[in-house]
N, C-alpha and C. Protein backbone atom coordinates (compact mmCIF):
# COMPACT_ATOMS: atom_id res chain seq x y z
N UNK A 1 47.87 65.73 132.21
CA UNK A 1 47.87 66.81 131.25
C UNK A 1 46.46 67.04 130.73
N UNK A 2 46.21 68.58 130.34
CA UNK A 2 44.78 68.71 130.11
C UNK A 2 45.21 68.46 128.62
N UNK A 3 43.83 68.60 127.64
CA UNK A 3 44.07 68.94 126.17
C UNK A 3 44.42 70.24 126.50
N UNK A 4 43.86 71.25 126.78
CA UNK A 4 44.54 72.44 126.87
C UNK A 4 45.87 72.67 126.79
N UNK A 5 46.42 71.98 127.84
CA UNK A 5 48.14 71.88 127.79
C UNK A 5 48.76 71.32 126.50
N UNK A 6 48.41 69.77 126.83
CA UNK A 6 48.74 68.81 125.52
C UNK A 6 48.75 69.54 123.76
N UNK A 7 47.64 70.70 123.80
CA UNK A 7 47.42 71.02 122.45
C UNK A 7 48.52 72.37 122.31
N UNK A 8 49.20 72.60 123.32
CA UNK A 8 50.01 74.29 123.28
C UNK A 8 51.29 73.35 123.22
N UNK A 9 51.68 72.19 123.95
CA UNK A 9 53.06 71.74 124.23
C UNK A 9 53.46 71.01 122.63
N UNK A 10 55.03 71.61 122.17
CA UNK A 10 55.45 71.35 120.59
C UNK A 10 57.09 70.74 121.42
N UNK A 11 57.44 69.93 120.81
CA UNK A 11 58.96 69.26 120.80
C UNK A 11 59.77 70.30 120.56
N UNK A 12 60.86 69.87 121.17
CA UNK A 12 62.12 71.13 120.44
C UNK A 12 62.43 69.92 119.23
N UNK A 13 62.28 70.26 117.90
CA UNK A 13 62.95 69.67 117.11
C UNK A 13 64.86 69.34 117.39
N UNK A 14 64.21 67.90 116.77
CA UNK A 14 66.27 67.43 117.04
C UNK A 14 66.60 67.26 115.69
N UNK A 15 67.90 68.27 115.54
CA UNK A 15 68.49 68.02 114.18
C UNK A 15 69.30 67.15 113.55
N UNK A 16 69.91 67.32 112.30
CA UNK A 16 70.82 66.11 112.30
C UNK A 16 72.10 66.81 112.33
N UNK A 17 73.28 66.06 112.42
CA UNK A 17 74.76 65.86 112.20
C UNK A 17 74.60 67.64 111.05
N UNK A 18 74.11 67.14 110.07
CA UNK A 18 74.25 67.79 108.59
C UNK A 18 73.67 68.98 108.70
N UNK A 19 72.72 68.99 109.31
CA UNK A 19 71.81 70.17 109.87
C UNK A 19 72.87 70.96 110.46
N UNK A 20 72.91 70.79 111.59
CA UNK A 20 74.37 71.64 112.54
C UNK A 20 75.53 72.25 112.23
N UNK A 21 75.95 71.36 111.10
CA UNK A 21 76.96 71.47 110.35
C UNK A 21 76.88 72.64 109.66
N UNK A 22 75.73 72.57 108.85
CA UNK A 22 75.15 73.57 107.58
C UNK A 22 75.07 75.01 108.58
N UNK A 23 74.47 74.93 109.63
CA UNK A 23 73.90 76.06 110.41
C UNK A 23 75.20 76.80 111.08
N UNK A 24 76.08 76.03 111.64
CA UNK A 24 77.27 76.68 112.32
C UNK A 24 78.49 76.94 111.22
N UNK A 25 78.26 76.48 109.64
CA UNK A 25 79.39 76.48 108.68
C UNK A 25 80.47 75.83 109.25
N UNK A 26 80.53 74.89 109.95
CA UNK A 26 81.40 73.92 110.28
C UNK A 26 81.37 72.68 109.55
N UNK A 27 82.29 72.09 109.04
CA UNK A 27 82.52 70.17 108.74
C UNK A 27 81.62 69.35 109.94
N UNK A 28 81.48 68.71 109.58
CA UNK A 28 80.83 67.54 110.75
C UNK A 28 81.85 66.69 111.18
N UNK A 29 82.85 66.51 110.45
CA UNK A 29 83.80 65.57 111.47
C UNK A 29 84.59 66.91 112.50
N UNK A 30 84.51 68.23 112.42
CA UNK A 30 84.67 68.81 113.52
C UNK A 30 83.52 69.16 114.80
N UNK A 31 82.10 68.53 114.29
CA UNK A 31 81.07 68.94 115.08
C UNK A 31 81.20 67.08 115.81
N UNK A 32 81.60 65.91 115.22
CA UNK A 32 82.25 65.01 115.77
C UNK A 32 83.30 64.94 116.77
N UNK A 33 84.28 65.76 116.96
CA UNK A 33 85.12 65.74 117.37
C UNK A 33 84.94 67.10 118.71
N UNK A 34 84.27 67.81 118.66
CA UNK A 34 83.40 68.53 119.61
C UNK A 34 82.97 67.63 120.53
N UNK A 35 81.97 66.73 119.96
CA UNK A 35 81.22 65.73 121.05
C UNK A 35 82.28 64.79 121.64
N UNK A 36 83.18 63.92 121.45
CA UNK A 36 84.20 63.14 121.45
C UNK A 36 84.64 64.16 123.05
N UNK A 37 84.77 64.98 122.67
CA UNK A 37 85.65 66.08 123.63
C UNK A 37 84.69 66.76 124.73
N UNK A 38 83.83 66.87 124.60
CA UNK A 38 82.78 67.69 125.83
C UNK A 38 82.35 68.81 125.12
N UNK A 39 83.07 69.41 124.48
CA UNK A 39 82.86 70.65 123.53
C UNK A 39 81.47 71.00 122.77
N UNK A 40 81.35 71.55 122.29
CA UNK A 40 80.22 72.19 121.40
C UNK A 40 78.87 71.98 122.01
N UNK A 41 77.81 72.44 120.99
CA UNK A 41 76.37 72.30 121.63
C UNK A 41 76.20 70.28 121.97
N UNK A 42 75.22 70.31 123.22
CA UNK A 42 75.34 68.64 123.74
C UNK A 42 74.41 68.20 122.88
N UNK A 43 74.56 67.26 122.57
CA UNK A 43 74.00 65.88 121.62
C UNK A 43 73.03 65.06 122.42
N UNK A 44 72.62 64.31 121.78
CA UNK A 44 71.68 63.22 122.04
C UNK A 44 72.57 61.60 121.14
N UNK A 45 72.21 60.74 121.50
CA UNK A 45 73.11 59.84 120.72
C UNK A 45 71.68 59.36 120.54
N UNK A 46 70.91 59.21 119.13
CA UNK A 46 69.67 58.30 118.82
C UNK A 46 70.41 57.11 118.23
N UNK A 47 70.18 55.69 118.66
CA UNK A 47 71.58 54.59 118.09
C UNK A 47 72.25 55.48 117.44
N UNK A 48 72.52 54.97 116.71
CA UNK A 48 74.60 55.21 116.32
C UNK A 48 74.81 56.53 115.75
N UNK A 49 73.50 57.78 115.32
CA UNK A 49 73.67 58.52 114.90
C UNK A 49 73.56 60.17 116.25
N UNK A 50 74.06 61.17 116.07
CA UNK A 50 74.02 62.09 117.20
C UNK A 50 72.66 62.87 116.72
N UNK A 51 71.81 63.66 117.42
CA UNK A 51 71.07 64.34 116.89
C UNK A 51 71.45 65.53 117.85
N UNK A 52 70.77 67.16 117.89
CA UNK A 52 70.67 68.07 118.75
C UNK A 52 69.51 68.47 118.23
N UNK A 53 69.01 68.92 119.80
CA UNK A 53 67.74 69.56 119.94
C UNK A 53 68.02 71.10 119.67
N UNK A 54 67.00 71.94 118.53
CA UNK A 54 67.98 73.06 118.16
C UNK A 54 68.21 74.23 119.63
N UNK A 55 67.11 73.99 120.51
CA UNK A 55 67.12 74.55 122.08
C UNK A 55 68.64 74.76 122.57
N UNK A 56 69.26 73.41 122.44
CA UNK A 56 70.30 73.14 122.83
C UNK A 56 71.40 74.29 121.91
N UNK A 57 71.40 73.68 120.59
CA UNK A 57 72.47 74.98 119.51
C UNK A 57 72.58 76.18 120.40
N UNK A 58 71.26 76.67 120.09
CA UNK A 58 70.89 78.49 120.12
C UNK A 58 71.92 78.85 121.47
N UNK A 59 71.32 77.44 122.95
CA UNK A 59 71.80 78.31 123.99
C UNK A 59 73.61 78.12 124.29
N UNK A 60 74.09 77.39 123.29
CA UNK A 60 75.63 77.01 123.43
C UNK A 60 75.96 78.08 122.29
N UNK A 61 74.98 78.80 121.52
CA UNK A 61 75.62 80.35 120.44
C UNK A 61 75.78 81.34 121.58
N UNK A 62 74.24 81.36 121.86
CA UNK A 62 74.06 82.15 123.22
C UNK A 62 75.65 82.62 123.92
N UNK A 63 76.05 81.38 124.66
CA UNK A 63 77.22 81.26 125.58
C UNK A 63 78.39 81.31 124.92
N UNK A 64 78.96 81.40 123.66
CA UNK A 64 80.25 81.39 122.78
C UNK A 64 80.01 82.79 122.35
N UNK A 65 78.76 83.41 122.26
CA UNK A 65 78.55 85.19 121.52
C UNK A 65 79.29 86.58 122.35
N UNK A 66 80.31 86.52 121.59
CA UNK A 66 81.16 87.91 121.93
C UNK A 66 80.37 89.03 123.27
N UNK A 67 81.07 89.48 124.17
CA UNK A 67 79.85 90.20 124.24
C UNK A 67 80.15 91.93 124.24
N UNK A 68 78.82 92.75 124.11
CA UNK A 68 79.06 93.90 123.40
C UNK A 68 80.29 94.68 124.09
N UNK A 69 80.65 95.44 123.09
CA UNK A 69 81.76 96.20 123.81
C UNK A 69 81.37 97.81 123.67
């Protein structure tokens, strides 16, 4: 990697449980029970807690968004 690159390349921030929750107006023991199941945007398991990269959210809104009629 150049600095050039290195200085343009940013993380997708990973959110928390509470974060997701807040953002989709869902409970978290249903954003729990999503993951449990295959369902909802995919997780990361950091030890014992789940995180999502918000990349991940947007493109599982993306794919659940009505489409125009």
């Amino acid at each position: 990697m150049t600095a050039q690159t290195t200085a343009e390349w940013r993380p997708d921030p990973l959110l928390t449980i509470d974060d997701v929750a807040v953002w989709l107006g869902k409970p978290k023991n249903t954003l729990y029970a999503w993951h449990s199941r295959g369902k909802g945007p995919r997780a990361i398991r950091v030890g014992n807690t789940l995180r999502y990269r918000r990349s991940e959210v947007e493109h599982w809104l993306d794919a659940h968004t009505d489409p125009e009629r």
